[in-house]
Every structure is written in C-alpha cells, then in structure tokens.
PDB file of N, CA and C in Angstrom:
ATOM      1  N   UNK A   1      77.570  98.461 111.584  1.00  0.00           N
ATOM      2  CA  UNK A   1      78.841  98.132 110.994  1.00  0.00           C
ATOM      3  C   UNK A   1      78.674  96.880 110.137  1.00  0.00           C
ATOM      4  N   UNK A   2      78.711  96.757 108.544  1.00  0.00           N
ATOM      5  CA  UNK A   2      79.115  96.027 107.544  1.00  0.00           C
ATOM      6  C   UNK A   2      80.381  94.743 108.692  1.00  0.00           C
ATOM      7  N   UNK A   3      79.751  93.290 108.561  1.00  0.00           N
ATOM      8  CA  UNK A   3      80.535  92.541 108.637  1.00  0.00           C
ATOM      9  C   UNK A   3      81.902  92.613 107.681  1.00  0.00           C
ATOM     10  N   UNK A   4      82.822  91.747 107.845  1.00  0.00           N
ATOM     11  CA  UNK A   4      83.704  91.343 106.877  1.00  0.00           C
ATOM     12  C   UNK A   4      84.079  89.603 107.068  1.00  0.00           C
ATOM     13  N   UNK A   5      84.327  89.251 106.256  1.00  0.00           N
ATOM     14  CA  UNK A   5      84.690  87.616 105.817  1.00  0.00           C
ATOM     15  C   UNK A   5      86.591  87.868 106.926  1.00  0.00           C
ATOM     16  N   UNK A   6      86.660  86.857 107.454  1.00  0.00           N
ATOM     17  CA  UNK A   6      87.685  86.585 108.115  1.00  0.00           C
ATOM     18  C   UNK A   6      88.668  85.788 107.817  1.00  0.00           C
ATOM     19  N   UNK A   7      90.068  86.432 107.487  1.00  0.00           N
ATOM     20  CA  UNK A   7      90.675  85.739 106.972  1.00  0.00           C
ATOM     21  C   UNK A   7      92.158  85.220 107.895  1.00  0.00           C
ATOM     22  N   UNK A   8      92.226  84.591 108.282  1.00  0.00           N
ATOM     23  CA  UNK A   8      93.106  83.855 109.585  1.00  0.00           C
ATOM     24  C   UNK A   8      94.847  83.861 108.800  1.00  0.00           C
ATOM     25  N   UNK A   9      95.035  84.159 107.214  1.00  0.00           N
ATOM     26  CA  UNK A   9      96.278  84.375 106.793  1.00  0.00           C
ATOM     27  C   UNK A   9      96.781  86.017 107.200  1.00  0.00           C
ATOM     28  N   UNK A  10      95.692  86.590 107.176  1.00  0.00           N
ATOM     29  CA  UNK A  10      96.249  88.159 107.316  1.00  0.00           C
ATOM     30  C   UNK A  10      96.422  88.731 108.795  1.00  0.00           C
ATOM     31  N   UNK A  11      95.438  87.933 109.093  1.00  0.00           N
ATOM     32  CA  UNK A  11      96.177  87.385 111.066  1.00  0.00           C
ATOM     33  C   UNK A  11      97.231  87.396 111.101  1.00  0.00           C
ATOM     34  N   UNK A  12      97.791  86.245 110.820  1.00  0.00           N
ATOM     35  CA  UNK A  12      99.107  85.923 110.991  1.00  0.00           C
ATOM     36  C   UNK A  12     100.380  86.555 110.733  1.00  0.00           C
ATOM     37  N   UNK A  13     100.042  86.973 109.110  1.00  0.00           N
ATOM     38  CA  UNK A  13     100.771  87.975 108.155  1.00  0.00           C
ATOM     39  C   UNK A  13     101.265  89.029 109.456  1.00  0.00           C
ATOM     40  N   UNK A  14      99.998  89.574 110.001  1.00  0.00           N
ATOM     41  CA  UNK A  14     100.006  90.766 110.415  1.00  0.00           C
ATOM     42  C   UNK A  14     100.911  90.833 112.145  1.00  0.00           C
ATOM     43  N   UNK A  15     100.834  89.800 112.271  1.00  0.00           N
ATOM     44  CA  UNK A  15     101.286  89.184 113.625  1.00  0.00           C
ATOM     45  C   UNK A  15     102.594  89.075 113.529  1.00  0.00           C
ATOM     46  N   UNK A  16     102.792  88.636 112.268  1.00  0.00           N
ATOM     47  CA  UNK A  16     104.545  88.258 112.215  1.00  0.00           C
ATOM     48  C   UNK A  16     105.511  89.768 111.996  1.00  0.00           C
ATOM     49  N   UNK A  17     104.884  90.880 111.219  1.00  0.00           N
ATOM     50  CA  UNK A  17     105.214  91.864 111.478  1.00  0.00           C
ATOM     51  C   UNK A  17     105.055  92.854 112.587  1.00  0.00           C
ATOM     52  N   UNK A  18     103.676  92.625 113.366  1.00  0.00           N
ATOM     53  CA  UNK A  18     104.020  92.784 115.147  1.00  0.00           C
ATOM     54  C   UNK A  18     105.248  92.621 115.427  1.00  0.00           C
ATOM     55  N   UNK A  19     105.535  91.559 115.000  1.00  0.00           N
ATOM     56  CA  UNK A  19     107.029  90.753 116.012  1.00  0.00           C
ATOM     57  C   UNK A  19     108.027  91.521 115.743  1.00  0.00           C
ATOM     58  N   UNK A  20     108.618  91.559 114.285  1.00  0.00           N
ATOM     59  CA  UNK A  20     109.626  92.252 113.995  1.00  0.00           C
ATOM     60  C   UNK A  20     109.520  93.429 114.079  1.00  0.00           C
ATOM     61  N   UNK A  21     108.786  94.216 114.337  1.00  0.00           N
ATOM     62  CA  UNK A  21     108.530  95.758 115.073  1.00  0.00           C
ATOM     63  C   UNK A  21     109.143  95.858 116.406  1.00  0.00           C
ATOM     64  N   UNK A  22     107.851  94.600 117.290  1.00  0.00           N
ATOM     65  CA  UNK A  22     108.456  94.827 118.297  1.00  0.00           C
ATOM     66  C   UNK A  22     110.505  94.226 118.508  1.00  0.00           C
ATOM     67  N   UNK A  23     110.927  93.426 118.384  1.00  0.00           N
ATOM     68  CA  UNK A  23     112.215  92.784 117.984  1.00  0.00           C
ATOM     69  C   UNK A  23     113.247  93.852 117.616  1.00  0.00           C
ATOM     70  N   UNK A  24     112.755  95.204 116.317  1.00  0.00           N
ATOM     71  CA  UNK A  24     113.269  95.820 116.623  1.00  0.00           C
ATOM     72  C   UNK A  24     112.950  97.562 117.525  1.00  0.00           C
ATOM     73  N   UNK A  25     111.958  97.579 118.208  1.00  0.00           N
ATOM     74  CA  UNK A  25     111.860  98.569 119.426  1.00  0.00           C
ATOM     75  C   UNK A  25     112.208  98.424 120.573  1.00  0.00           C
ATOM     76  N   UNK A  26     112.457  96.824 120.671  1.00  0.00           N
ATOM     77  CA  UNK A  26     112.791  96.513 121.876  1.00  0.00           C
ATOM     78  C   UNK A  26     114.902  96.622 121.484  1.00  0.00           C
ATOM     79  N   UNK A  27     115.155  96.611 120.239  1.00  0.00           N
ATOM     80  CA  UNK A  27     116.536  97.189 120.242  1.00  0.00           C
ATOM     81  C   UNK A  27     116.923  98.379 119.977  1.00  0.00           C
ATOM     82  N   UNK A  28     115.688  99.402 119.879  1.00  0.00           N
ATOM     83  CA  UNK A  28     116.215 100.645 119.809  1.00  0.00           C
ATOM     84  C   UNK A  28     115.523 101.522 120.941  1.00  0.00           C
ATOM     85  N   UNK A  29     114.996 100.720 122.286  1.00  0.00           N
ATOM     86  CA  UNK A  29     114.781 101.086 123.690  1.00  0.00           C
ATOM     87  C   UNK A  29     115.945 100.862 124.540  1.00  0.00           C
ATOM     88  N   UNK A  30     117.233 100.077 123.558  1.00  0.00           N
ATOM     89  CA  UNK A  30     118.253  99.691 125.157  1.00  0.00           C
ATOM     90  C   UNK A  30     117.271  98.095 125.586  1.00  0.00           C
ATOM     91  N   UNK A  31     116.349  97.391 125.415  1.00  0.00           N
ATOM     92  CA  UNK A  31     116.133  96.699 126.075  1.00  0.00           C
ATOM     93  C   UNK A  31     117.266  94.920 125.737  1.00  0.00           C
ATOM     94  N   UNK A  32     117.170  95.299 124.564  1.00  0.00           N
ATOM     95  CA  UNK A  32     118.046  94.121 123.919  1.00  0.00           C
ATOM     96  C   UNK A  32     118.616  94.284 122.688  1.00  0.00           C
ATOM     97  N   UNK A  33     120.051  93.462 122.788  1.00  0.00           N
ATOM     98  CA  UNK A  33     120.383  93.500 121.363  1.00  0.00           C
ATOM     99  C   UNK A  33     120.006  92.690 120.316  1.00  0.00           C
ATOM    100  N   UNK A  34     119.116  93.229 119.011  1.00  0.00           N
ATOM    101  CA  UNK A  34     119.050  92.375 118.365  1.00  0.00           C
ATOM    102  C   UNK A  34     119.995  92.835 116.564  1.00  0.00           C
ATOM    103  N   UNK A  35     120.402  91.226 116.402  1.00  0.00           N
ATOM    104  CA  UNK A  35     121.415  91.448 115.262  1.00  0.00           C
ATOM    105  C   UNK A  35     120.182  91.981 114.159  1.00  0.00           C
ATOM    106  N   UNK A  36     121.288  92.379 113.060  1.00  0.00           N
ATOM    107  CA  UNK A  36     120.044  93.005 111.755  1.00  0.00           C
ATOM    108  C   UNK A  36     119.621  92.052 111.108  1.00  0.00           C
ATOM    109  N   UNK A  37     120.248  91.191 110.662  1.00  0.00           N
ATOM    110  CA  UNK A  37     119.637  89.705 109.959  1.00  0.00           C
ATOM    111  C   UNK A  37     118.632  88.990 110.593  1.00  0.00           C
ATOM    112  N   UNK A  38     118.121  89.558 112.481  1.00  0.00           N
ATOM    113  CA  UNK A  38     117.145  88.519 113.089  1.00  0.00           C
ATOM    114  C   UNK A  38     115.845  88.723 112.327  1.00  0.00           C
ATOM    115  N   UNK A  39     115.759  89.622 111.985  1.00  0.00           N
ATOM    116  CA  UNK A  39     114.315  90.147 111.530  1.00  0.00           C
ATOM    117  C   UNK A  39     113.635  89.063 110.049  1.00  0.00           C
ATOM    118  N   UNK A  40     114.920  88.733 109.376  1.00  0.00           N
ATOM    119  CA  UNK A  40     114.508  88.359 108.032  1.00  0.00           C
ATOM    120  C   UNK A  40     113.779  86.994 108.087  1.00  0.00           C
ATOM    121  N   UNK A  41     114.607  86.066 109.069  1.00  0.00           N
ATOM    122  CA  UNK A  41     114.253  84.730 109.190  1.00  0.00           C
ATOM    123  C   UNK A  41     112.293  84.664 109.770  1.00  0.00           C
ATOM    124  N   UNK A  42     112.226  85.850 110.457  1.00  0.00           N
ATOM    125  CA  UNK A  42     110.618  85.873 111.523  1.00  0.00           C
ATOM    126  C   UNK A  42     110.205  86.681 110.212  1.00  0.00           C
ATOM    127  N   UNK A  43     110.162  87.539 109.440  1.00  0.00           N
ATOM    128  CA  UNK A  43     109.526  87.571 108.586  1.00  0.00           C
ATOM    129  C   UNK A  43     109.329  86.519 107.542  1.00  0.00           C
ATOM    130  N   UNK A  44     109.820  86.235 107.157  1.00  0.00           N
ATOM    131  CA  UNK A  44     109.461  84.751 105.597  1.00  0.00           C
ATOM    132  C   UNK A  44     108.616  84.224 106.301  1.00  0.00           C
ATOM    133  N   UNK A  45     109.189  83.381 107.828  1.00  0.00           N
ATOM    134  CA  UNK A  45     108.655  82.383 108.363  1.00  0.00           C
ATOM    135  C   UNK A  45     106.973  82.476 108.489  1.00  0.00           C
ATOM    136  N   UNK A  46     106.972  84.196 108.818  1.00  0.00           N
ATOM    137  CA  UNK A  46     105.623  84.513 109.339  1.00  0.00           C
ATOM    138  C   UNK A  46     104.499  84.570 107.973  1.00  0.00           C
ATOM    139  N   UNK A  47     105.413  84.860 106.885  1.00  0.00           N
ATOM    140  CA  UNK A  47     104.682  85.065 105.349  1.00  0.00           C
ATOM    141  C   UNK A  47     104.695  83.603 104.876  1.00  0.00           C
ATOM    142  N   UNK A  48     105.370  82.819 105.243  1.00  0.00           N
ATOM    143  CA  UNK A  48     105.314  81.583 104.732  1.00  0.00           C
ATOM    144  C   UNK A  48     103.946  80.725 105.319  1.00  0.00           C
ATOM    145  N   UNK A  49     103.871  80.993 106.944  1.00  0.00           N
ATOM    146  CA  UNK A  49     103.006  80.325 107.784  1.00  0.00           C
ATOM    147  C   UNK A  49     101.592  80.823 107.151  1.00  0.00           C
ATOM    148  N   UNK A  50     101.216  82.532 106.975  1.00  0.00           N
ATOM    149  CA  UNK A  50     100.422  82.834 106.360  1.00  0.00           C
ATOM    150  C   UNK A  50      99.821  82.527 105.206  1.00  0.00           C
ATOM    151  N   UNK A  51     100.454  82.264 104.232  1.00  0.00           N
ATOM    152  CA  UNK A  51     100.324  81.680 103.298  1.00  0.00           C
ATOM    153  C   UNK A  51      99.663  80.150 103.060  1.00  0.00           C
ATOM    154  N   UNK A  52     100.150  79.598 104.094  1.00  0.00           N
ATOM    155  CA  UNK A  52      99.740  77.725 104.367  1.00  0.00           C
ATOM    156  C   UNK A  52      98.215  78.079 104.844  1.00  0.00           C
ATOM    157  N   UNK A  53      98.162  79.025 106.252  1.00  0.00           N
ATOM    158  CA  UNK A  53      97.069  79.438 106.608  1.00  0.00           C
ATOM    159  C   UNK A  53      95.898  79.925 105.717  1.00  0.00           C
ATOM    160  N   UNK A  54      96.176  80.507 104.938  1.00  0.00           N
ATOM    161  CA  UNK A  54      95.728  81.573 103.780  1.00  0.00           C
ATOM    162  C   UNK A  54      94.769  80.363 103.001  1.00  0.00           C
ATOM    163  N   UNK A  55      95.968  79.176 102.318  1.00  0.00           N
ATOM    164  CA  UNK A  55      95.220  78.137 101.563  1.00  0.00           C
ATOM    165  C   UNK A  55      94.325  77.319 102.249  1.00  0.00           C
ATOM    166  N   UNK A  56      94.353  76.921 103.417  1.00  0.00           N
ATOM    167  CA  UNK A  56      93.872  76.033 104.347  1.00  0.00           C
ATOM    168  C   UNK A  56      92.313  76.036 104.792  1.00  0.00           C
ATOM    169  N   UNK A  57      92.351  77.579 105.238  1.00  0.00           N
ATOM    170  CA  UNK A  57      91.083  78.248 105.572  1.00  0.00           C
ATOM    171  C   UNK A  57      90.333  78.727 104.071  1.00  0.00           C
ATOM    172  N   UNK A  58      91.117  79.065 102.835  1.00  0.00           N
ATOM    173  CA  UNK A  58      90.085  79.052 101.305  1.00  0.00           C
ATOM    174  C   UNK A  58      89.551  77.504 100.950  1.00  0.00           C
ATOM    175  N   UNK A  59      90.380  76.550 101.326  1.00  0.00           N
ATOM    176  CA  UNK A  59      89.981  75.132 101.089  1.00  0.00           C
ATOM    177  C   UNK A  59      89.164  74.763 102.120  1.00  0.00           C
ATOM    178  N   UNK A  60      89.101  75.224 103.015  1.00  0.00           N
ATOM    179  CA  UNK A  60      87.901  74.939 104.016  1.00  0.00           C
ATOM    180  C   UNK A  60      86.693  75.683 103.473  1.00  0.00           C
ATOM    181  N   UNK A  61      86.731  76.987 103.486  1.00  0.00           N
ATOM    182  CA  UNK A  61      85.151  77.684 103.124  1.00  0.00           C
ATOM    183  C   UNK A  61      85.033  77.125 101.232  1.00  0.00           C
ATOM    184  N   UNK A  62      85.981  76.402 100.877  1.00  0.00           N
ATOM    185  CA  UNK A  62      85.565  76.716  99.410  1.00  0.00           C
ATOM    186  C   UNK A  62      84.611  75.283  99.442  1.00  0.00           C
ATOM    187  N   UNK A  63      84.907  74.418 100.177  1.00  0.00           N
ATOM    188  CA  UNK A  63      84.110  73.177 100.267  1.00  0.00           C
ATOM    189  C   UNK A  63      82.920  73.349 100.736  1.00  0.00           C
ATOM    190  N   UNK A  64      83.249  74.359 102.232  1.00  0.00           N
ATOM    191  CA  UNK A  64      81.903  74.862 102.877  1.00  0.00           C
ATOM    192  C   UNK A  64      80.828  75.594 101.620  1.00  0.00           C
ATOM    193  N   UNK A  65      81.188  76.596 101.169  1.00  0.00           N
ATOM    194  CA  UNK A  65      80.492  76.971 100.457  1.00  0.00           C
ATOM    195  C   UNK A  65      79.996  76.131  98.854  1.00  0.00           C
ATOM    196  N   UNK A  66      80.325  75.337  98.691  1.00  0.00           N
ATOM    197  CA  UNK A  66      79.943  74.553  97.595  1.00  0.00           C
ATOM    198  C   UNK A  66      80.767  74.458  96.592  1.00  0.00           C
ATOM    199  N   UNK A  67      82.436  74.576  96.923  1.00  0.00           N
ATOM    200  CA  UNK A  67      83.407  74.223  95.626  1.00  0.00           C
ATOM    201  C   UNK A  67      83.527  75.008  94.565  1.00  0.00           C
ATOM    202  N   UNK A  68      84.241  75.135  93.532  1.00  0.00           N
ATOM    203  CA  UNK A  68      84.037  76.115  92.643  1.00  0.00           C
ATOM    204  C   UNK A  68      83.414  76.112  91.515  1.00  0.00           C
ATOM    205  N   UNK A  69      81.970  75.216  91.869  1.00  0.00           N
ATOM    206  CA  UNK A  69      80.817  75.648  91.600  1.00  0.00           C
ATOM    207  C   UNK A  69      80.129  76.049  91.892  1.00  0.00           C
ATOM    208  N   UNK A  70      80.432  77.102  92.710  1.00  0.00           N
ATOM    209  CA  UNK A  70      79.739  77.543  93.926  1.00  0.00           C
ATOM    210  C   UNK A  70      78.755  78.971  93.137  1.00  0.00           C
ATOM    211  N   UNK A  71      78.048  79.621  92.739  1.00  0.00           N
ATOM    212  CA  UNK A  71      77.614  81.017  92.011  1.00  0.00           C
ATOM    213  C   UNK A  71      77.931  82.053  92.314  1.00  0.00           C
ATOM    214  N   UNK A  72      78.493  82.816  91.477  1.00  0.00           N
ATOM    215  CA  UNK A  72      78.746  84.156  91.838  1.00  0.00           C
ATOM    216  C   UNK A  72      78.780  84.993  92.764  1.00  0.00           C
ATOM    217  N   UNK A  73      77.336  84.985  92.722  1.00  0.00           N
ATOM    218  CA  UNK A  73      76.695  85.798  94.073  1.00  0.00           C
ATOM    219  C   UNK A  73      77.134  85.619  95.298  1.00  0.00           C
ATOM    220  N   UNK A  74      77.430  84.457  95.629  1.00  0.00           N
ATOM    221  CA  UNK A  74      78.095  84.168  97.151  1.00  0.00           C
ATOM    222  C   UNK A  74      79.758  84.304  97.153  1.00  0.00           C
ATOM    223  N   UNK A  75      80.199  84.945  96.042  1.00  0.00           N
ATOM    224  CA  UNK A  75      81.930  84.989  95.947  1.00  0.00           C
ATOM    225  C   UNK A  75      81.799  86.192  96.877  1.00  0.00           C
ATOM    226  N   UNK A  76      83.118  86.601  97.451  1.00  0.00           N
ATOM    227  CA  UNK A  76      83.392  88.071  98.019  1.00  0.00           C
ATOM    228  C   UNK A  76      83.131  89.054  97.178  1.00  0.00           C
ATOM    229  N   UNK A  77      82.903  90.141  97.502  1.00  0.00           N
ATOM    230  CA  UNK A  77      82.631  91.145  96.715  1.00  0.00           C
ATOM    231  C   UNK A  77      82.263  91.295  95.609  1.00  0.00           C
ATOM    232  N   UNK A  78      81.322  90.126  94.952  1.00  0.00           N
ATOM    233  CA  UNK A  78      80.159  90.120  94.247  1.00  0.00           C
ATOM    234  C   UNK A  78      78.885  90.443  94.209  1.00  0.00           C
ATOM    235  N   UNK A  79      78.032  91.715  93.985  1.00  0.00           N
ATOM    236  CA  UNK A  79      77.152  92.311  94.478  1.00  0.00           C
ATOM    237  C   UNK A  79      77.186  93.412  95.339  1.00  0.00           C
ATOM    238  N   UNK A  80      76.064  94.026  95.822  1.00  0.00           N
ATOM    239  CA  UNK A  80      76.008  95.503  96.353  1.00  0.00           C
ATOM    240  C   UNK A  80      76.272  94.870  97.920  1.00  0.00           C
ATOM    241  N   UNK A  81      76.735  95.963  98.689  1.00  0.00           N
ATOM    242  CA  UNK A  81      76.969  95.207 100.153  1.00  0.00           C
ATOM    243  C   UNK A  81      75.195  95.769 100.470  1.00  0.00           C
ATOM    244  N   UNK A  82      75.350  94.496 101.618  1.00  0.00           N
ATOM    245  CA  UNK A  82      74.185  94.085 102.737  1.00  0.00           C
ATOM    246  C   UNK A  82      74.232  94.961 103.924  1.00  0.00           C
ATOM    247  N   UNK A  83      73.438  95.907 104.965  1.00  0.00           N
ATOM    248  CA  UNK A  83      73.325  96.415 105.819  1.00  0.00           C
ATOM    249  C   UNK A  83      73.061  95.563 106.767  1.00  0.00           C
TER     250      UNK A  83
END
C-alpha cells in the first residue's frame, strides 16, 4: 500500500461532519431533539477549525521541508508514485 502525506485539516473537516450526522441520527432515532439550525453553527465551526489546522500543519512541513524554495520534486504529487 502507497503511503499518503497526512493532512490533520481533513481530519477535522471530516470529524465535524461525523458530528452533524451523528446530531442529526440521533434526532431521527427518537434519541433527542435536535433544533434544525443546531447543525449550522458545528459545521462552520468545524470548517473554520479545519482550516486554521489546514494552515498550521502546511506552515509546519513547509519550513520542515525547506520553504518555498523547496524543488519540485519533493512537492505532492510531483513525479511518478514510489512503491
């Protein structure tokens, strides 16, 4: 299995829409009521957090990797993939 580069915004992204899934299955099981507007505030929040995350962790590897002078070759999906 081909690694992949890890990206800790699409984590999150992906987490925050977990929530509002579950938020609303858990109101269309009978388990709780939730109003229709709860969903909007846990989404932004979760796309917003992602986003901070998103820049945080590119400004970390972009230093790690040598700034954006960094060469080509080591960008994502520059070149043939590696086995």
């Amino acid at each position: 299995m081909l690694r992949h580069e890890f990206r800790p915004g699409r984590l999150v992204a992906g987490s925050a829409f977990v929530l509002a899934g579950v938020l609303y299955a858990g109101d269309a099981g009978g388990r709780w009521e939730t109003p229709w507007f709860a969903v909007i505030p846990v989404v932004v929040a979760g796309l917003c957090l992602a986003a901070v995350t998103g820049l945080v962790a590119r400004a970390i590897r972009g230093h790690r990797d040598g700034g954006p002078d960094a060469s080509p070759e080591r960008s994502a999906g520059a070149g043939p993939a590696e086995s």
